[in-house]
N, C-alpha and C. Protein backbone atom coordinates (compact mmCIF):
# COMPACT_ATOMS: atom_id res chain seq x y z
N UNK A 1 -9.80 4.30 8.69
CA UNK A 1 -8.37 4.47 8.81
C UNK A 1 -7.84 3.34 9.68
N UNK A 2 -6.71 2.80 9.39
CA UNK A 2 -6.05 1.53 10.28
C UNK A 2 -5.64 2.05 11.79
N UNK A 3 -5.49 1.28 12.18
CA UNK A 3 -5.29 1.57 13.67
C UNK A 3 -3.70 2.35 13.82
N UNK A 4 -2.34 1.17 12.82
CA UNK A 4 -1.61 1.81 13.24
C UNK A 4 -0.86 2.73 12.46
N UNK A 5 -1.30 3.79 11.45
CA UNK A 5 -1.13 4.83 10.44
C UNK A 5 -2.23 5.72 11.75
N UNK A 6 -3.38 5.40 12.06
CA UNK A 6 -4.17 6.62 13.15
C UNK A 6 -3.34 6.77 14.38
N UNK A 7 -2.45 5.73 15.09
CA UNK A 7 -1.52 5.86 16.08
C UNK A 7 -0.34 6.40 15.93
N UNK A 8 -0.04 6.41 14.71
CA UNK A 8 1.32 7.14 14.52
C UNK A 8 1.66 8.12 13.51
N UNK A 9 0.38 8.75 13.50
CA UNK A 9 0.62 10.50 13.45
C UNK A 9 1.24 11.23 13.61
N UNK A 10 1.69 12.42 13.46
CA UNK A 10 2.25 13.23 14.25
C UNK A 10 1.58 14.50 13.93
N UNK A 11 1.80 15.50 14.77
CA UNK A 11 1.12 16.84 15.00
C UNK A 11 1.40 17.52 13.37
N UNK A 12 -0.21 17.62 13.09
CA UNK A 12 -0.46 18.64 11.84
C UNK A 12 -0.49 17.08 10.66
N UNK A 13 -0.55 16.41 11.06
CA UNK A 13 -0.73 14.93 9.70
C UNK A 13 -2.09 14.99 9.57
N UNK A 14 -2.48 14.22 8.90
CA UNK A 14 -3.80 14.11 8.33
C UNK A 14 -3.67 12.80 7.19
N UNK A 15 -4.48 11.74 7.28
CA UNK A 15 -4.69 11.16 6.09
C UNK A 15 -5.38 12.03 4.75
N UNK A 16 -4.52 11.52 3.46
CA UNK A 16 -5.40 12.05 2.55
C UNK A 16 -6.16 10.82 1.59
N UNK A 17 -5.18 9.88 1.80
CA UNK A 17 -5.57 8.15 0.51
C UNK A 17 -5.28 6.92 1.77
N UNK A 18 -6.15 6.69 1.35
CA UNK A 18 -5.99 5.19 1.99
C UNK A 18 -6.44 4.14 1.32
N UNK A 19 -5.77 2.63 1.07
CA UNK A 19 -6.17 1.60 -0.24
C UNK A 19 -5.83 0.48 0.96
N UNK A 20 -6.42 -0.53 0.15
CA UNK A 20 -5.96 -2.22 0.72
C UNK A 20 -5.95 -2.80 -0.62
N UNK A 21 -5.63 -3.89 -0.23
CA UNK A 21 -5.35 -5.59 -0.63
C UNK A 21 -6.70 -5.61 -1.75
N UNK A 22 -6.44 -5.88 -3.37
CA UNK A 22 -7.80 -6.05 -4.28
C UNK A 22 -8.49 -7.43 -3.70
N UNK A 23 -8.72 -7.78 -3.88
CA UNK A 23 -10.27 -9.06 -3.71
C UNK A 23 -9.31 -10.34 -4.25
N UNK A 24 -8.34 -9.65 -5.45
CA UNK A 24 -8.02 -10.62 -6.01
C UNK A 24 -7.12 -11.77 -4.88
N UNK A 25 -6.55 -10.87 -4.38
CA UNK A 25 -5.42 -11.92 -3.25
C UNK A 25 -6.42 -13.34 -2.97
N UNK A 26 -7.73 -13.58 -3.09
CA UNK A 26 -8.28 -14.45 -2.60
C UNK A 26 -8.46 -15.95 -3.50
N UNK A 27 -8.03 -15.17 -4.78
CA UNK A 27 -8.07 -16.37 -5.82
C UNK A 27 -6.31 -16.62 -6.12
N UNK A 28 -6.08 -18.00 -4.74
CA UNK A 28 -4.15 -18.25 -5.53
C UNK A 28 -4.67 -19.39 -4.60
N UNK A 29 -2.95 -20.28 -5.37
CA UNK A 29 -2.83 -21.57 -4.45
C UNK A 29 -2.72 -21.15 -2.70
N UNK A 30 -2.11 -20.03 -2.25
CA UNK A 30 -1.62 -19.62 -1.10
C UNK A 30 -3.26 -19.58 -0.20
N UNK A 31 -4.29 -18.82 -0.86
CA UNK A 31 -5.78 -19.01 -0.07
C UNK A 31 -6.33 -20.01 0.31
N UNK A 32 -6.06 -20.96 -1.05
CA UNK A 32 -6.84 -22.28 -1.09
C UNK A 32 -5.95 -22.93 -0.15
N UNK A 33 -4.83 -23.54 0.47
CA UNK A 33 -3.96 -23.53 1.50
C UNK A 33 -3.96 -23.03 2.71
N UNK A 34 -4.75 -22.35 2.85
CA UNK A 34 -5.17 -21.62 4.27
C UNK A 34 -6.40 -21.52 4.23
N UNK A 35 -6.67 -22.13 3.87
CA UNK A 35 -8.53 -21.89 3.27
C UNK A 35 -9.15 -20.70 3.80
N UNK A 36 -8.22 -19.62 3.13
CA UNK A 36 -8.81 -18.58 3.03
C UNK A 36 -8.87 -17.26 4.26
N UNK A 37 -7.69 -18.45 4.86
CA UNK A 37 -7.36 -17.29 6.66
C UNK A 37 -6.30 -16.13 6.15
N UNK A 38 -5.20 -16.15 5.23
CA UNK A 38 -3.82 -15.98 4.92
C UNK A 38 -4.17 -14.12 4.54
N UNK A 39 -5.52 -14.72 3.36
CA UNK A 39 -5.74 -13.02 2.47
C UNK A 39 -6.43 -12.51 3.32
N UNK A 40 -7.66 -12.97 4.79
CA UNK A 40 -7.90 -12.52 5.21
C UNK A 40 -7.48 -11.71 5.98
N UNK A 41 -6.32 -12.08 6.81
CA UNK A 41 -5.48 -11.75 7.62
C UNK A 41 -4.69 -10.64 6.78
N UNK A 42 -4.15 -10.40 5.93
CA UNK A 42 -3.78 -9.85 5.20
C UNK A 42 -4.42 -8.54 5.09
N UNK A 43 -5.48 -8.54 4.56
CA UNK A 43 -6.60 -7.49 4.20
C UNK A 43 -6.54 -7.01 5.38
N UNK A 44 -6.66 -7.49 6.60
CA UNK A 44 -7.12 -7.02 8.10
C UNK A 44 -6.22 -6.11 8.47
N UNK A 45 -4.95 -7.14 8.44
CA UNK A 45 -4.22 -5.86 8.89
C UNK A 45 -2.90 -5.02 8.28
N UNK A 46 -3.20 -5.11 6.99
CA UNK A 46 -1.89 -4.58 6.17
C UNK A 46 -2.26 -3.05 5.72
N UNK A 47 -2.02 -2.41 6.13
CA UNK A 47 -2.33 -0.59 5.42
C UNK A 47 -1.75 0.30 4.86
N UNK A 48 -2.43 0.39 3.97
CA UNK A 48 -1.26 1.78 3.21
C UNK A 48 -2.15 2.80 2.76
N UNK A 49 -1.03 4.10 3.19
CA UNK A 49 -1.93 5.40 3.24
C UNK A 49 -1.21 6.49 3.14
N UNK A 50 -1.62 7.63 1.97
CA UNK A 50 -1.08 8.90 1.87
C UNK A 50 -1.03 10.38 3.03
N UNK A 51 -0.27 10.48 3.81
CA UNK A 51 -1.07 11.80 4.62
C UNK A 51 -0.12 12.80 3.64
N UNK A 52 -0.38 14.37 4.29
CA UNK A 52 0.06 15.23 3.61
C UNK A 52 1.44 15.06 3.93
N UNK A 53 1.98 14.62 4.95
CA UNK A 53 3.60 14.28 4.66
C UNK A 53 4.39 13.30 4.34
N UNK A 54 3.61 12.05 4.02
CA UNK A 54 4.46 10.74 4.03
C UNK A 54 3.43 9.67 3.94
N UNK A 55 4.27 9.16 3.31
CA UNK A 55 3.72 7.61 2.58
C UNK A 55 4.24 6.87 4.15
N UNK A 56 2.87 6.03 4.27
CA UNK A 56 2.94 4.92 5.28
C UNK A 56 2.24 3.44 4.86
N UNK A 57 3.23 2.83 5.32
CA UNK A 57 2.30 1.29 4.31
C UNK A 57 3.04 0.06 5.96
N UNK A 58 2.09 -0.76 6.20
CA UNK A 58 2.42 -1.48 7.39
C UNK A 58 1.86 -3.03 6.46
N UNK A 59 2.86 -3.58 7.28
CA UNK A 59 2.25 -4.85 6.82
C UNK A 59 2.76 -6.06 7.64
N UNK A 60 2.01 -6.98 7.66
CA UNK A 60 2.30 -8.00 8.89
C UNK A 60 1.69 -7.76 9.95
N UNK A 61 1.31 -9.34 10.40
CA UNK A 61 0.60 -9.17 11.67
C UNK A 61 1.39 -9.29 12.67
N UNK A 62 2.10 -10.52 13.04
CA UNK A 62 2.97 -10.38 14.00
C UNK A 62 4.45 -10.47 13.53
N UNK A 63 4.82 -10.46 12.61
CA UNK A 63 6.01 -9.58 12.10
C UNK A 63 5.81 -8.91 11.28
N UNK A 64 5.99 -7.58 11.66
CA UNK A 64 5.72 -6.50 11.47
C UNK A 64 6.88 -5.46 10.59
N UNK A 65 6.46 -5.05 9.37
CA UNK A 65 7.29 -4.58 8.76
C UNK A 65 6.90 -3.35 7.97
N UNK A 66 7.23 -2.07 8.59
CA UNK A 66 6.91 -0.84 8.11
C UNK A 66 7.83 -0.22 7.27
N UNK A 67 6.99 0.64 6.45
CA UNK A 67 8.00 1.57 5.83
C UNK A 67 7.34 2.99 6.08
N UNK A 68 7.85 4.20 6.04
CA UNK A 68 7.28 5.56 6.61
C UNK A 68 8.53 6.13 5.56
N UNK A 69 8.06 6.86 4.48
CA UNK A 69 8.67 7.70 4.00
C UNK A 69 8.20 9.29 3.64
N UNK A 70 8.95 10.36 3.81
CA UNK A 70 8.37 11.37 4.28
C UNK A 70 8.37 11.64 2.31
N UNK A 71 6.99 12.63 2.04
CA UNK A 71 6.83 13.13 0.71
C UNK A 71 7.94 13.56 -0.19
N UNK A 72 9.00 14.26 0.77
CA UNK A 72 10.21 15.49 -0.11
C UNK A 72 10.88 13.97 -0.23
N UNK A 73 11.15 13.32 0.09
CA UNK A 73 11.81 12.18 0.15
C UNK A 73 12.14 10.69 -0.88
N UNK A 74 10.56 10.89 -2.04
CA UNK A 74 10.64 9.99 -2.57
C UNK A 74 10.14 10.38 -3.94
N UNK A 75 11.34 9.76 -4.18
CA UNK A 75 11.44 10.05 -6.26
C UNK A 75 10.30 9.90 -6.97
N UNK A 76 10.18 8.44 -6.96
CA UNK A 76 8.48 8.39 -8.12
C UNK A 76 8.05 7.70 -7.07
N UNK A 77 6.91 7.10 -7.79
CA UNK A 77 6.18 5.93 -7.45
C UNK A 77 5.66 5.02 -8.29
N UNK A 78 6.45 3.91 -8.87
CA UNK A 78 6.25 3.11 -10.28
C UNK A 78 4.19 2.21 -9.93
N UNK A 79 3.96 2.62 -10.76
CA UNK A 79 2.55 1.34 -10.99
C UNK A 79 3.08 0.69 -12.02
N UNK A 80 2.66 -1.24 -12.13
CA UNK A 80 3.03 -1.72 -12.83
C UNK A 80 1.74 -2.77 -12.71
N UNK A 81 0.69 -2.84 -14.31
CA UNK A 81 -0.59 -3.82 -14.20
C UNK A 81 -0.40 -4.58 -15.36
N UNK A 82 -0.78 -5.85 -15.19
CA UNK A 82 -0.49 -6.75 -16.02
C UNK A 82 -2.18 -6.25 -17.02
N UNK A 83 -2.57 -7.06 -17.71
CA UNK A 83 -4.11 -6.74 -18.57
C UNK A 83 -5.52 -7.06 -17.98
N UNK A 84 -4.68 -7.77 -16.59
CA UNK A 84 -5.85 -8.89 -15.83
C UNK A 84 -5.88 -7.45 -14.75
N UNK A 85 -4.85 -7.11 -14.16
CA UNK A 85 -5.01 -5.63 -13.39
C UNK A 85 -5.48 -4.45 -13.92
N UNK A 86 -5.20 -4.14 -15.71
CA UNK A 86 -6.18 -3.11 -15.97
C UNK A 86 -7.69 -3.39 -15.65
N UNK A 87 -7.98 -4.38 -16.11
CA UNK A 87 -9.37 -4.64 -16.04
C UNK A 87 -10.14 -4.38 -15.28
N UNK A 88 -9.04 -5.47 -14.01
CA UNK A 88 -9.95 -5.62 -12.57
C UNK A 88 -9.41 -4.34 -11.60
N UNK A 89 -8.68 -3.70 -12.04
CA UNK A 89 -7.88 -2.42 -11.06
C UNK A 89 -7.35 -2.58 -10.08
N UNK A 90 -6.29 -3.28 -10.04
CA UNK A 90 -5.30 -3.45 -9.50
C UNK A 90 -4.04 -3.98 -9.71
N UNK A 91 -2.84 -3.78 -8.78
CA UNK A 91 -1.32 -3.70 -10.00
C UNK A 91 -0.34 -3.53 -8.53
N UNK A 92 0.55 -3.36 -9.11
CA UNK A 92 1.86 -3.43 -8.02
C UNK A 92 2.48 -1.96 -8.28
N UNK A 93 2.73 -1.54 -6.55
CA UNK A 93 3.43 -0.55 -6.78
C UNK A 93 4.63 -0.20 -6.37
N UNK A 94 5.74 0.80 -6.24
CA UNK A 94 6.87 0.62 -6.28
C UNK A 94 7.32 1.70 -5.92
N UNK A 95 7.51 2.08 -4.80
CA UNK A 95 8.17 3.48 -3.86
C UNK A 95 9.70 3.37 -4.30
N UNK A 96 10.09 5.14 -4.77
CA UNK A 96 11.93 4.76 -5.14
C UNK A 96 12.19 6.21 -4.08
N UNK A 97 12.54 5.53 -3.15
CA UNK A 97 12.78 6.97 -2.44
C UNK A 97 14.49 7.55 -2.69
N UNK A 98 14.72 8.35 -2.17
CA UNK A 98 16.36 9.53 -2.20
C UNK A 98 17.32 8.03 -2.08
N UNK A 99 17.94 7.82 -2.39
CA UNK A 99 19.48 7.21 -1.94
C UNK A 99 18.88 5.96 -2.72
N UNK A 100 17.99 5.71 -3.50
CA UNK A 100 17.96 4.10 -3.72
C UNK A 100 17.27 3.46 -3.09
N UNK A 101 16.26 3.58 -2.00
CA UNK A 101 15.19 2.83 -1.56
C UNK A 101 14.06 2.70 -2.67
N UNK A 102 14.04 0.80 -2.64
CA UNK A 102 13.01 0.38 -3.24
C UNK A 102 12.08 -0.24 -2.69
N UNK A 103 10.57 0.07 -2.49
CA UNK A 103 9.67 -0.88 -1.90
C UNK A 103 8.55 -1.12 -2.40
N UNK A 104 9.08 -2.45 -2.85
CA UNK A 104 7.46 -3.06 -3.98
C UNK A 104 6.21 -3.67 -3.11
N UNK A 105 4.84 -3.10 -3.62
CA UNK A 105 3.82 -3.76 -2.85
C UNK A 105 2.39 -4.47 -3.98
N UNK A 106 2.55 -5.63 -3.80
CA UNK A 106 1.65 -6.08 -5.03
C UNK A 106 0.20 -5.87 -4.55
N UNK A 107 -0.56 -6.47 -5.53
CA UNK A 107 -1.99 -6.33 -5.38
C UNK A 107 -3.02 -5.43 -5.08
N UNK A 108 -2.47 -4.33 -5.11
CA UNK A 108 -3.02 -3.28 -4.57
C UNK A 108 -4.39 -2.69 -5.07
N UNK A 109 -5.48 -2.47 -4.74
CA UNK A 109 -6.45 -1.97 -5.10
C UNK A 109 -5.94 -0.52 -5.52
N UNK A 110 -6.59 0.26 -6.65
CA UNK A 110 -6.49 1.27 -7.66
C UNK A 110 -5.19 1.77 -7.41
N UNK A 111 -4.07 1.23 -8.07
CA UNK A 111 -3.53 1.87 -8.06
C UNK A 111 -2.26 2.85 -8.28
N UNK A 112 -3.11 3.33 -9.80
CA UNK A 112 -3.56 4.66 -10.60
C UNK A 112 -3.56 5.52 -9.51
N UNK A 113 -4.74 5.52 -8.95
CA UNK A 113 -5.53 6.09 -8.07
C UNK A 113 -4.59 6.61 -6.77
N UNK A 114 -3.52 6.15 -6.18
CA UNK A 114 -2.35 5.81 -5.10
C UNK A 114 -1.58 6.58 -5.99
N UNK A 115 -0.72 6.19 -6.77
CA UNK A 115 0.13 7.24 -7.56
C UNK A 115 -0.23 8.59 -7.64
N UNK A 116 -1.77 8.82 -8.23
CA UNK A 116 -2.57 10.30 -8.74
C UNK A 116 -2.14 11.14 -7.30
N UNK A 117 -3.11 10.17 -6.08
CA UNK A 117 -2.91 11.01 -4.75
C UNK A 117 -1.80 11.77 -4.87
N UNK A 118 -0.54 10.97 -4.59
CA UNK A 118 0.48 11.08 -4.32
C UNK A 118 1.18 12.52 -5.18
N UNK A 119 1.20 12.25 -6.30
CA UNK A 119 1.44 13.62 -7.17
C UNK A 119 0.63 14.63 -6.76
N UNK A 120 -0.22 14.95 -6.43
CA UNK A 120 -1.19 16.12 -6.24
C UNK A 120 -0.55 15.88 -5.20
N UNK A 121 0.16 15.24 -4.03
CA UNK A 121 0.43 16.16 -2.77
C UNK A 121 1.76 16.69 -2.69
N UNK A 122 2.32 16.23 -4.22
CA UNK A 122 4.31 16.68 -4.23
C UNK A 122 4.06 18.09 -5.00
């Protein structure tokens, strides 16, 4: 579990899913350009995770940009995989919470698998 989804709990939470960054982030011009610090850094410290009340996804190391949306709160959750993401299992996903919040997160390892959670806990 990431450090800061385990720090910012609250009484009676619990993780149920937790995913990172596919492998793939490592094959782009952006890696080869950082030779390979950028996806690392990335992978390290970007988290996203289902508890029984709310979607939490952090990302950034030193700018830092969270989203925390509570379960009753959010409409769907779009997956979208190109043929290269069925394959290799992974795809972009897409939080639509109450009022029109949209928050897209690419590359994501399984996730099918992130959506499925998510329904079994609404």
């Amino acid at each position: 579990m990431g450090t800061y989804v385990k720090n910012n709990l609250i009484s009676g939470e619990h993780v149920q899913y937790e995913t990172s960054y596919h492998w793939i982030i490592f094959i782009s011009l952006r890696s080869l350009l950082t030779l390979f610090i950028a996806p690392i850094l990335d992978r390290w410290t970007d988290e996203f995770a289902i508890t029984n009340k709310r979607v939490i996804v952090k990302t950034g190391l030193i700018r830092r940009r969270t989203v925390e949306l509570n379960l009753t709160k959010i409409e769907s959750v779009n997956v979208n995989q190109s043929v290269l993401g069925r394959i290799l299992g992974f795809g972009s996903i897409q939080i639509v919470g109450t009022g029109g919040t949209r928050e897209l997160f690419t590359n994501i390892r399984k996730p099918l698998r992130f959506r499925k959670k998510f329904q079994e806990l609404c």
